[in-house]
N, C-alpha and C. Protein backbone atom coordinates (compact mmCIF):
# COMPACT_ATOMS: atom_id res chain seq x y z
N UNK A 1 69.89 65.61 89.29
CA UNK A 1 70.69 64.83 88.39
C UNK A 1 70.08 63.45 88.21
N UNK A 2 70.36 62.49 87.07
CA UNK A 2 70.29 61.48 86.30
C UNK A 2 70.29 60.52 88.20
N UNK A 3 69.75 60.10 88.95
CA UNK A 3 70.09 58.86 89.30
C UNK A 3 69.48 59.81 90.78
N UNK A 4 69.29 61.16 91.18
CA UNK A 4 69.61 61.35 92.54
C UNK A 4 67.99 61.16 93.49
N UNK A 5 68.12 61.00 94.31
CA UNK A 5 66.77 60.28 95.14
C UNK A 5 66.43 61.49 96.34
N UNK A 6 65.45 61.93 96.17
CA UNK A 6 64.35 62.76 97.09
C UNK A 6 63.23 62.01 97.66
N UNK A 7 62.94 62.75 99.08
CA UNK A 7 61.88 61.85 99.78
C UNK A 7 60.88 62.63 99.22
N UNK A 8 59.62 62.45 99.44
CA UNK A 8 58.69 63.41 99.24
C UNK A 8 57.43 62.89 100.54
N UNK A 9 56.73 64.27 100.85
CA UNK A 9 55.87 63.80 101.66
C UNK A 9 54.64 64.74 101.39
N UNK A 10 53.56 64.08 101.99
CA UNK A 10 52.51 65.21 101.30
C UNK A 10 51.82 65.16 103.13
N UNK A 11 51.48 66.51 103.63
CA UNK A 11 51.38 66.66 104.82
C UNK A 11 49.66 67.37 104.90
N UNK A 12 48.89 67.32 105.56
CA UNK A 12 47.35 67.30 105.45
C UNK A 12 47.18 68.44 106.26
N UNK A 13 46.66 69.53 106.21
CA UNK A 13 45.71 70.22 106.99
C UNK A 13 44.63 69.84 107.84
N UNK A 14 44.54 70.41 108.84
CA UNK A 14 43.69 69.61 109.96
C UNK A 14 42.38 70.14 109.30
N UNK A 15 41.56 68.94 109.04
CA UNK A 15 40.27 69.12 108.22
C UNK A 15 40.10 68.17 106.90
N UNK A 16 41.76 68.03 106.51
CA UNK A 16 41.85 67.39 105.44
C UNK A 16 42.18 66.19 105.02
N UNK A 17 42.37 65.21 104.20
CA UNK A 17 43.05 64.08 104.14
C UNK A 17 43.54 63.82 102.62
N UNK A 18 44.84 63.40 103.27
CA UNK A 18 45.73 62.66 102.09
C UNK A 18 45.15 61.78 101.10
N UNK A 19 45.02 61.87 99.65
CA UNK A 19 44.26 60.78 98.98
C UNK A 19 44.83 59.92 97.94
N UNK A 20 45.86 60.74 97.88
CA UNK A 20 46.81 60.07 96.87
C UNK A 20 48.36 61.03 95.96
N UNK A 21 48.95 60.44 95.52
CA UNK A 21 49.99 60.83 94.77
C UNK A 21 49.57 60.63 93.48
N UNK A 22 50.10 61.39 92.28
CA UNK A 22 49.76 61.38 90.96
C UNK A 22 50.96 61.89 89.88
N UNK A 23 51.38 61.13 89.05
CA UNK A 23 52.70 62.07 88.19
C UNK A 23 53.64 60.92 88.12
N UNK A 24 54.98 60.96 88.72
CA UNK A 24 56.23 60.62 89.28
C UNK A 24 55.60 59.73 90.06
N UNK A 25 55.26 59.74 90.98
CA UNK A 25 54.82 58.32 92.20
C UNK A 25 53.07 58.91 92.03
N UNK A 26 52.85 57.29 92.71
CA UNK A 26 51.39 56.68 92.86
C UNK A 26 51.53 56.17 94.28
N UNK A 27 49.96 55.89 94.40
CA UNK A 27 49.63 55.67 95.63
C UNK A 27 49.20 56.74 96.98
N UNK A 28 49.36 55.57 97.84
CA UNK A 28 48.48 56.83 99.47
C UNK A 28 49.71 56.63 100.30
N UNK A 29 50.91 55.91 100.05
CA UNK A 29 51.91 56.21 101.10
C UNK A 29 52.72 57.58 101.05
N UNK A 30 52.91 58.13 102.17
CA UNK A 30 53.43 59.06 102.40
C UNK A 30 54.22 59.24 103.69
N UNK A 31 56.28 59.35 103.21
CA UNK A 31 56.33 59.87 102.22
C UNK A 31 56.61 58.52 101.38
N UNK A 32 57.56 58.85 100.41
CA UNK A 32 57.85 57.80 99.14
C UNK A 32 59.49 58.74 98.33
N UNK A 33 59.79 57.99 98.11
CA UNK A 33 61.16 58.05 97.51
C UNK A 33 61.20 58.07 96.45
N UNK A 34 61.71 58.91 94.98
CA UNK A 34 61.52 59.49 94.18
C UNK A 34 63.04 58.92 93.21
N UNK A 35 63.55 58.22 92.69
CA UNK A 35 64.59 58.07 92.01
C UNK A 35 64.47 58.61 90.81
N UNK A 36 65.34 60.40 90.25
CA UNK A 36 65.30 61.24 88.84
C UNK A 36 65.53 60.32 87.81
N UNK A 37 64.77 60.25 86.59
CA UNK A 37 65.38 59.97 85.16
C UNK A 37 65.05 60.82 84.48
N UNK A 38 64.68 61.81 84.44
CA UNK A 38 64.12 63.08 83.73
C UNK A 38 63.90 64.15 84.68
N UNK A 39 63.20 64.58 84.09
CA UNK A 39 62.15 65.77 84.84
C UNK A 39 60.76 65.15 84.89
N UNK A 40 60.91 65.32 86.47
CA UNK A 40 59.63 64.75 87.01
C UNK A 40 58.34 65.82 87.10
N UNK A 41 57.19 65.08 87.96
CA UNK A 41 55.62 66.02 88.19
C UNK A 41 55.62 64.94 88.95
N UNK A 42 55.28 65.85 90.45
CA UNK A 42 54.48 64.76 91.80
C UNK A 42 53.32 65.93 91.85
N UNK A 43 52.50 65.33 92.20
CA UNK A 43 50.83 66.17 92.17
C UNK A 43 50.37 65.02 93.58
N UNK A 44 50.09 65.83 94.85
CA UNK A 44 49.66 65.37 95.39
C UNK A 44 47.80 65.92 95.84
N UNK A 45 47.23 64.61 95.77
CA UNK A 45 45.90 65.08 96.35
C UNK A 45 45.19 64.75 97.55
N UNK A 46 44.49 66.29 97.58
CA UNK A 46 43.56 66.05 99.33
C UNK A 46 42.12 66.52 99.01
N UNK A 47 41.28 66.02 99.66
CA UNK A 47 40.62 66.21 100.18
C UNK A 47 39.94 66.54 101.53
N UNK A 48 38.69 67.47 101.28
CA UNK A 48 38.41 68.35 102.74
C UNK A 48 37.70 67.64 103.82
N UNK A 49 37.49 66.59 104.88
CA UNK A 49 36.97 65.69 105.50
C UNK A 49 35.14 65.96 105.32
N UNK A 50 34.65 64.81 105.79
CA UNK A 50 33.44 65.13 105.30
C UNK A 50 32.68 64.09 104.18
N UNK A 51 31.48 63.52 104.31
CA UNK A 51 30.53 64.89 104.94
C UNK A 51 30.27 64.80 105.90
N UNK A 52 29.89 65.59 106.88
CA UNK A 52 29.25 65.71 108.10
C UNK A 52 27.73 65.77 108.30
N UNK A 53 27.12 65.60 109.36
CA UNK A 53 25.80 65.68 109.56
C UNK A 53 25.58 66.86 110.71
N UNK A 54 24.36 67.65 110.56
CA UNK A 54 23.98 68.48 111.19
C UNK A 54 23.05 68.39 111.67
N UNK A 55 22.42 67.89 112.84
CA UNK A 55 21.22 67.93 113.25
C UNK A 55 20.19 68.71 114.10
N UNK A 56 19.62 69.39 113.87
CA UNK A 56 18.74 70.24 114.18
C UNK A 56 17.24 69.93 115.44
N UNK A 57 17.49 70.68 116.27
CA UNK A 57 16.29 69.84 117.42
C UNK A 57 15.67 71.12 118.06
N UNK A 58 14.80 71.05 118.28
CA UNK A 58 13.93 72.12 119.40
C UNK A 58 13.98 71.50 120.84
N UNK A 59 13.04 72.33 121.79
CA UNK A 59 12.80 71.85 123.02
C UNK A 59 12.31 73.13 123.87
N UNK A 60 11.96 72.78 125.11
CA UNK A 60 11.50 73.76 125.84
C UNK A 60 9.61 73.81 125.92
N UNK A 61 9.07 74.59 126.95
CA UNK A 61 8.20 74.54 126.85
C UNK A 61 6.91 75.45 125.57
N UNK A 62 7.74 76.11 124.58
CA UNK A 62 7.58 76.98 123.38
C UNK A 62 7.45 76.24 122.96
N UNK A 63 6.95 76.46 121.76
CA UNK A 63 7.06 76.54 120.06
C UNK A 63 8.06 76.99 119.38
N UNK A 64 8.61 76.72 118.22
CA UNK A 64 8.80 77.37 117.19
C UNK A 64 10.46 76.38 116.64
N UNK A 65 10.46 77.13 115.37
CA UNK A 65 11.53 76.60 114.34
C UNK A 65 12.83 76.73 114.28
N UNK A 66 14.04 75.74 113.84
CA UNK A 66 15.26 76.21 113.56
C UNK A 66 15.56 75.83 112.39
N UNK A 67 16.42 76.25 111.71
CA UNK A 67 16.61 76.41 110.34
C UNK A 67 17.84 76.58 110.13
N UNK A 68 18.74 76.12 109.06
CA UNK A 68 20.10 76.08 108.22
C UNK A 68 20.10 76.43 106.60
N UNK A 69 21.44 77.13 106.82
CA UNK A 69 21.31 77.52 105.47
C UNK A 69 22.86 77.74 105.21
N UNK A 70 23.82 76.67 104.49
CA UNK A 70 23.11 76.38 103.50
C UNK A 70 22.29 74.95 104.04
N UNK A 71 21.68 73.95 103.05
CA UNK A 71 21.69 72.59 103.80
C UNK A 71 22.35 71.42 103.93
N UNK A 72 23.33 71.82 103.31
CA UNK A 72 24.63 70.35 102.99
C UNK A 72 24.25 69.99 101.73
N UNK A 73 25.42 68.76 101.37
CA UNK A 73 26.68 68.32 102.50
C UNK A 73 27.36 69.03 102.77
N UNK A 74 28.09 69.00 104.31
CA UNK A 74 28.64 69.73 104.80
C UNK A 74 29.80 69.10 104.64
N UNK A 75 30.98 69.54 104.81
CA UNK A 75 32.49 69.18 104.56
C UNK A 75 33.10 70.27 106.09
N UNK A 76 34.34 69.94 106.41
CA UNK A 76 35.59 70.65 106.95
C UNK A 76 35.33 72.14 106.87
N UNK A 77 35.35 72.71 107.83
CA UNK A 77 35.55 74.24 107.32
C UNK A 77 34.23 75.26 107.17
N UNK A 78 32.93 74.28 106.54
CA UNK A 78 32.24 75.20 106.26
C UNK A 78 31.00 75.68 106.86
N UNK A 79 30.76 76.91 106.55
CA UNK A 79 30.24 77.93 107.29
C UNK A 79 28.60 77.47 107.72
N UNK A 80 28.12 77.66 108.22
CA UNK A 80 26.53 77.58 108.20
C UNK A 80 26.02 78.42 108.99
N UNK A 81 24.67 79.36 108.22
CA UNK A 81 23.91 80.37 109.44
C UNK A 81 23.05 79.81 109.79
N UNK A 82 22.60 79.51 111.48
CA UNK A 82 21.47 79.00 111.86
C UNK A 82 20.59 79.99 112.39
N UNK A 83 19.39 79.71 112.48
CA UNK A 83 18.38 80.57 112.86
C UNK A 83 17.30 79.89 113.78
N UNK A 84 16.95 80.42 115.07
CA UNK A 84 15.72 79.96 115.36
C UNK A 84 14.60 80.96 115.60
N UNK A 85 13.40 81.01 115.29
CA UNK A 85 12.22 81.55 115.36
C UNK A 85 11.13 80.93 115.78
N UNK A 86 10.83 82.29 117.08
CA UNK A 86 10.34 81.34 117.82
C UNK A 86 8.46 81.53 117.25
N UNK A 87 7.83 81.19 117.87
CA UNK A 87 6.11 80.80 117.05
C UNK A 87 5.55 81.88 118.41
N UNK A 88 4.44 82.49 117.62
CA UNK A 88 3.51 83.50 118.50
C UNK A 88 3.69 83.12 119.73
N UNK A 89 3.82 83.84 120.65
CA UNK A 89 3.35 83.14 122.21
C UNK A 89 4.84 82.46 122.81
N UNK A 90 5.47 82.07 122.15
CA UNK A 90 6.34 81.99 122.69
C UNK A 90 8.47 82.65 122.57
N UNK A 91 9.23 82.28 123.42
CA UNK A 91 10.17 83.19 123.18
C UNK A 91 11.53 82.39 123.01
N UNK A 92 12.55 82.44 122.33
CA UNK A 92 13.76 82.26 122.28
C UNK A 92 14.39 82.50 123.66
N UNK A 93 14.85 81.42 123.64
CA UNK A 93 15.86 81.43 124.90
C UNK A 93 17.13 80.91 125.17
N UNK A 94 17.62 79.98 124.03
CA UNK A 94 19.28 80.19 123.09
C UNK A 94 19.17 78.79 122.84
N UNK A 95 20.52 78.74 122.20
CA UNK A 95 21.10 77.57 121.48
C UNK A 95 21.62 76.62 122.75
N UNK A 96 22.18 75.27 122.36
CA UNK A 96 23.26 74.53 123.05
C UNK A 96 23.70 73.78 122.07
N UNK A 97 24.54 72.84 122.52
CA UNK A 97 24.71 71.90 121.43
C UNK A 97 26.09 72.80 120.85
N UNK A 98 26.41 72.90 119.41
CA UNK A 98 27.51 73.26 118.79
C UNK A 98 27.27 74.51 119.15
N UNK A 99 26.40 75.46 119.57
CA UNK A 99 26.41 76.95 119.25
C UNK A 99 25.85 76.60 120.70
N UNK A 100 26.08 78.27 121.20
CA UNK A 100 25.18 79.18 122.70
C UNK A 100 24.98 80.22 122.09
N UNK A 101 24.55 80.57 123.30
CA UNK A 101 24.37 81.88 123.73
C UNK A 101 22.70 82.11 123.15
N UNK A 102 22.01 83.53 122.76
CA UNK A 102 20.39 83.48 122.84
C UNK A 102 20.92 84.69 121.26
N UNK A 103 21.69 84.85 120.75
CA UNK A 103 21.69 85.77 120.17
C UNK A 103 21.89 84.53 118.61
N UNK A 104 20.46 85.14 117.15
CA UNK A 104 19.89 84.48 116.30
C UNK A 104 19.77 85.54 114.77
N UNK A 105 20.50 85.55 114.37
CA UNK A 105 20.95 83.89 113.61
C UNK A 105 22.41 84.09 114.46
N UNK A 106 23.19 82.90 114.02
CA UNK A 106 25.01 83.01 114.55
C UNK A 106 25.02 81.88 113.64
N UNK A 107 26.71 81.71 112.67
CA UNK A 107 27.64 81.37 112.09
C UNK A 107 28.12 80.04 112.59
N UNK A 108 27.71 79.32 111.88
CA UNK A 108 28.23 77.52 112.52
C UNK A 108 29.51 77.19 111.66
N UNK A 109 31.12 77.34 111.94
CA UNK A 109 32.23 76.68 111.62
C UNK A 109 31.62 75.16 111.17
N UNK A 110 31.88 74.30 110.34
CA UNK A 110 31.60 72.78 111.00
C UNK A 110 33.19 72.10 110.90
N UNK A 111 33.51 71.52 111.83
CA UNK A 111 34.82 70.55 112.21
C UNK A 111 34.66 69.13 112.10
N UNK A 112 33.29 68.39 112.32
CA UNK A 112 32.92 67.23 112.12
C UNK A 112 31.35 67.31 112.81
N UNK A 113 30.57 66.09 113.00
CA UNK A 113 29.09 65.95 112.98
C UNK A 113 28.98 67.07 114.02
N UNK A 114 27.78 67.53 113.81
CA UNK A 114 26.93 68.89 114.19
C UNK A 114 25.70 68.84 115.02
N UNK A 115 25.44 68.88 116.17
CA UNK A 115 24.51 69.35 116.73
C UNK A 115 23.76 70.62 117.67
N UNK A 116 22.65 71.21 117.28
CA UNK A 116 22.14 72.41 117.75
C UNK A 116 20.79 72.40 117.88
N UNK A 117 20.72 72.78 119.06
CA UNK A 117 19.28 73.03 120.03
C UNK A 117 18.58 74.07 120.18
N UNK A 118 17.67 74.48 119.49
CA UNK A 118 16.57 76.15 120.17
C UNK A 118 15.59 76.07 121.14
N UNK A 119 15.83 75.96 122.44
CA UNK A 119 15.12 76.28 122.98
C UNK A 119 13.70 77.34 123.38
N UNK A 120 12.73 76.99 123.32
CA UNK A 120 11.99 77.97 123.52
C UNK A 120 10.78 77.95 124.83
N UNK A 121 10.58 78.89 125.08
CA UNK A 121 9.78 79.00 126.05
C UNK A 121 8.42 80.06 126.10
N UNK A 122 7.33 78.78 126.71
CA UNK A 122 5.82 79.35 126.36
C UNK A 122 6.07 80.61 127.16
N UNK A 123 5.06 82.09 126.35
CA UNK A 123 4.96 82.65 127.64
C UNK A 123 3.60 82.78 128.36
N UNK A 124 3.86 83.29 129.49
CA UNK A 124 2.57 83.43 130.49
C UNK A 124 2.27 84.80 130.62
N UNK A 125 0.85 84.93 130.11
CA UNK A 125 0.37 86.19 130.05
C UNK A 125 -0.29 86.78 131.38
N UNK A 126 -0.70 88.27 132.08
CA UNK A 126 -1.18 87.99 133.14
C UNK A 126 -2.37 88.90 132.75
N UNK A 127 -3.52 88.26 133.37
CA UNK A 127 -5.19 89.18 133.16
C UNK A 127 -5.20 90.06 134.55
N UNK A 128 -5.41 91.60 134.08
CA UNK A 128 -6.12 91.78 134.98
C UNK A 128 -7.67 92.81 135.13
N UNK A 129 -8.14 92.30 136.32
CA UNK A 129 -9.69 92.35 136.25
C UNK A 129 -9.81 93.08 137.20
N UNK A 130 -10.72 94.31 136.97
CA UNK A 130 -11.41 95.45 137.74
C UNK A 130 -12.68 96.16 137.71
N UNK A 131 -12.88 96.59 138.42
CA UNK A 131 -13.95 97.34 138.39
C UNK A 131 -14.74 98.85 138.54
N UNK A 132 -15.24 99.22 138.07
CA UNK A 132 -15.73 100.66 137.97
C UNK A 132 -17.14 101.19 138.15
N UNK A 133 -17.57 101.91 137.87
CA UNK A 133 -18.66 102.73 138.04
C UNK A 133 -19.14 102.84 139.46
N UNK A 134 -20.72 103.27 139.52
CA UNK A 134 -21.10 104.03 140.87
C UNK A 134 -21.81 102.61 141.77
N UNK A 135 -22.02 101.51 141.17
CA UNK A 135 -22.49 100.49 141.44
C UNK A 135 -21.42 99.33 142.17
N UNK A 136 -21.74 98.36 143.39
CA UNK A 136 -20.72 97.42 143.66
C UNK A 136 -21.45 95.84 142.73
N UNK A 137 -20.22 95.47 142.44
CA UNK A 137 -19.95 94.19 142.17
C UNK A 137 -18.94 93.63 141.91
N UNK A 138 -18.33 92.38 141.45
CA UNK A 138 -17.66 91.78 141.93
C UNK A 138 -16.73 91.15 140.06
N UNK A 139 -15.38 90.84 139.67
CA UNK A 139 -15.63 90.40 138.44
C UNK A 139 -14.36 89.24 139.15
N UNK A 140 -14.71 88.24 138.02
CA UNK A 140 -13.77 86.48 138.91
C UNK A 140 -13.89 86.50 137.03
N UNK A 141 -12.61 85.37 137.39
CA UNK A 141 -12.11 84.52 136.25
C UNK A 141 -11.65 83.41 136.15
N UNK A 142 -11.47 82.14 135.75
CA UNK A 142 -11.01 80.96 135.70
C UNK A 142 -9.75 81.06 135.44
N UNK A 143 -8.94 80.32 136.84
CA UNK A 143 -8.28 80.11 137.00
C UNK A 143 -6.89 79.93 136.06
N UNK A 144 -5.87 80.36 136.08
CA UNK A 144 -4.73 80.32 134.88
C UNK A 144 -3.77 79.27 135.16
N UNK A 145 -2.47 79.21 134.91
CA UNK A 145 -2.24 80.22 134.08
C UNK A 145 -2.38 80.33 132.46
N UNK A 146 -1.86 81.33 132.25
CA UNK A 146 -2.40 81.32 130.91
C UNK A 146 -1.27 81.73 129.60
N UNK A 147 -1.99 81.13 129.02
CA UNK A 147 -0.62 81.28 127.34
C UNK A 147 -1.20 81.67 125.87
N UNK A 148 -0.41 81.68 125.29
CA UNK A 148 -1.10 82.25 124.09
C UNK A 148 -2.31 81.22 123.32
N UNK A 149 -3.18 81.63 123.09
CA UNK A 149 -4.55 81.14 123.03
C UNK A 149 -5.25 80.03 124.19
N UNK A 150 -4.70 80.64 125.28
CA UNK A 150 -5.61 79.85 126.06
C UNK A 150 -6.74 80.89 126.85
N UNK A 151 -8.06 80.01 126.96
CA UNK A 151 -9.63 80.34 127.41
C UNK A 151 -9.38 81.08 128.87
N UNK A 152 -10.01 81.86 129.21
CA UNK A 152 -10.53 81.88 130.29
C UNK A 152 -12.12 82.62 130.40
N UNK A 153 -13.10 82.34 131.51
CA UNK A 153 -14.12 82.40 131.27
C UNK A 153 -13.87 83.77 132.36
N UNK A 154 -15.19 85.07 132.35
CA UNK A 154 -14.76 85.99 133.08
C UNK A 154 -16.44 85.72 133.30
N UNK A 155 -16.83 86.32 134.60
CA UNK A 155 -17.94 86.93 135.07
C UNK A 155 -18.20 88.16 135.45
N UNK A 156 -18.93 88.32 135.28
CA UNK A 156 -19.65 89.54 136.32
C UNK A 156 -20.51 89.91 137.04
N UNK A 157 -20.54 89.92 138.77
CA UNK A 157 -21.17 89.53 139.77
C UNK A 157 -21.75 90.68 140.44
N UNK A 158 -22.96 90.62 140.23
CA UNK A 158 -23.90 91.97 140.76
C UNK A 158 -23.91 91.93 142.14
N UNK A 159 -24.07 93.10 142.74
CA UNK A 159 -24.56 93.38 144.19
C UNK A 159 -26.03 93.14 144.20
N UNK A 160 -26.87 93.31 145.31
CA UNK A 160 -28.51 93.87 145.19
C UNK A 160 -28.41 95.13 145.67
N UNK A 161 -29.12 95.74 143.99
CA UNK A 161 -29.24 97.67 143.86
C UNK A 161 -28.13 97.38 143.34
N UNK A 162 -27.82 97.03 142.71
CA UNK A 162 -27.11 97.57 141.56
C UNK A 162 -26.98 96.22 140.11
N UNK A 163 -26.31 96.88 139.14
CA UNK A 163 -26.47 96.45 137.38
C UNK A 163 -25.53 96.52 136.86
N UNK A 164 -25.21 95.40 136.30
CA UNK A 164 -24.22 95.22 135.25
C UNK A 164 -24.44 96.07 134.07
N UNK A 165 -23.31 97.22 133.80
CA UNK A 165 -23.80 97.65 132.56
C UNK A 165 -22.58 97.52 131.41
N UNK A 166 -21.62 96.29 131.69
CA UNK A 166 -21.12 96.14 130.64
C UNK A 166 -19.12 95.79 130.76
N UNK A 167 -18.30 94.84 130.09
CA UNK A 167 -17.12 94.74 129.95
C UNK A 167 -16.58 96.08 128.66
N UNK A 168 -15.54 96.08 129.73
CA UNK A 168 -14.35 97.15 128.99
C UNK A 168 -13.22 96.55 128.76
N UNK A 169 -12.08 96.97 127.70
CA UNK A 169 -10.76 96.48 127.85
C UNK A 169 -10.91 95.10 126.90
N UNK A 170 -10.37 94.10 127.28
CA UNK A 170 -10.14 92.93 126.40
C UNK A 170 -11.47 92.48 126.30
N UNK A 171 -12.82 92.73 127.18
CA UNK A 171 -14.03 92.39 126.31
C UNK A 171 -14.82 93.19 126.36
N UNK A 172 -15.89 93.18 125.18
CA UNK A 172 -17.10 94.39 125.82
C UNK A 172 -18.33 93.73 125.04
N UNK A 173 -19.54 94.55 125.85
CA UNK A 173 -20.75 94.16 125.77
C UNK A 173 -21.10 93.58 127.55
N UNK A 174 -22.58 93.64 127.35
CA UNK A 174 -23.12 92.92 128.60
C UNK A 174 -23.37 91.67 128.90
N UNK A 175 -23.07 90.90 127.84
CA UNK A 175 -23.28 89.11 128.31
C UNK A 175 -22.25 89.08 129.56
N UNK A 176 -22.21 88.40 130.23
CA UNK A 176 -21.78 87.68 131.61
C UNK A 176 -22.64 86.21 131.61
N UNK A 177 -21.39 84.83 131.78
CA UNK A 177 -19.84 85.10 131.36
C UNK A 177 -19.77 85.51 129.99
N UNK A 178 -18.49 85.41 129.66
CA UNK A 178 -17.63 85.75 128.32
C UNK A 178 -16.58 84.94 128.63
N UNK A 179 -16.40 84.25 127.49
CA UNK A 179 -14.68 83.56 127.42
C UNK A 179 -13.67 84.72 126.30
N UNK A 180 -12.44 84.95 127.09
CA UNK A 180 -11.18 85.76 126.93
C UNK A 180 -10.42 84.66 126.20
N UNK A 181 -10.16 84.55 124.75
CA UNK A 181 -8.57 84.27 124.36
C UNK A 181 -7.53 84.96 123.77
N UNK A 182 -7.05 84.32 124.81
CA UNK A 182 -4.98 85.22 125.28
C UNK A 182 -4.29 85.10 123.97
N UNK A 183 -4.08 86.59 123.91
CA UNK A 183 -3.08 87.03 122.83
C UNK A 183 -1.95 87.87 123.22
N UNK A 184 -1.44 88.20 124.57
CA UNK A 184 -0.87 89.06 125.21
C UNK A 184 -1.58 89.47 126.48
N UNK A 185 -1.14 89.95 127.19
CA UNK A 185 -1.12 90.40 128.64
C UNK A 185 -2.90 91.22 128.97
N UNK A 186 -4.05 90.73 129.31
CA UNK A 186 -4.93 91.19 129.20
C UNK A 186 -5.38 92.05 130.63
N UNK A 187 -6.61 92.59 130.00
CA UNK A 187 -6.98 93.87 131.45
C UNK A 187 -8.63 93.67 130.79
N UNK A 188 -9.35 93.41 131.60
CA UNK A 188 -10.82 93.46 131.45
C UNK A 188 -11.56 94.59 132.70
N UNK A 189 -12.57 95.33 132.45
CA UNK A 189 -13.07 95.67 134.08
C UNK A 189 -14.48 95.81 133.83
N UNK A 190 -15.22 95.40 134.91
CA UNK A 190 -16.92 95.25 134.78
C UNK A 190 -17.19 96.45 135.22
């Protein structure tokens, strides 16, 4: 009716914020008191908090990348897939920060500023060195440990009465030494 008074209030979702009244009343107070002379319109507006920041970091003794998608701005609510990949040679070993666990990609909620960590870790490959035929000698290698593209020098050490006749496995031919680079778990035998 002509004269009668309603409160009004405009109430926010957690994520969101109150920005204003529009129509019938103005302004950011809430609530506000409404006195009828007609037929009214209250239009209240919100917005979704935000933006947020997401920051992205590596670590560990590995290599390799993490990645978002989408890339912002980020707001209240929204979703993000992260990914880490780890670089040759080395391995995933999980998140911290806003996300855990080792399992890639996983679903980032965002609630406010964002941080996430991929750890990775070099791996260590192991050589191993033997020997064969009807002849004794001896095969040595420089010292490890060892990772993906790293050197090691191998020999091959004759008895007297007997001959080197050659590397098998991760190297071959008869030069002695030979340098080995690590691409995975190696086996040489003189």
């Amino acid at each position: 009716y002509f004269g009668s008074v309603v409160t009004i209030w405009a109430n926010t979702s957690i994520g969101s914020s109150f920005t204003g009244f529009s129509g019938s009343l103005i302004g950011t107070t809430s609530p506000q008191t409404l006195i009828f002379d007609g037929n009214e319109t209250v239009d209240a507006f919100f917005t979704r908090n935000g933006p947020y920041m997401l920051a992205l970091t590596t670590s560990g003794t590995g290599t390799g990348t993490i990645q978002a998608n989408p890339t912002g701005p980020y707001y209240y609510g929204d979703l993000i897939t992260i990914w880490a990949n780890a670089s040759i040679g080395s391995t995933f070993t999980g998140f911290s920060g806003s996300l855990t666990g080792t399992i890639t990609p996983q679903t980032l909620m965002v609630d406010g500023n964002e941080t996430v960590n991929a750890a990775f870790t070099q791996n260590i490959y192991t050589l191993t060195l033997t020997t064969s035929g009807t002849g004794i000698g001896t095969i040595q290698a420089s010292p490890g440990p060892y990772y993906y593209g790293s050197t090691a020098t191998i020999w091959a050490n004759t008895t007297i009465g007997s001959t080197f006749i050659g590397f098998t496995g991760s190297l071959i031919g008869t030069t002695t030494p030979q340098t080995l680079i690590f691409d995975g778990e190696e086996a040489v035998d003189a």
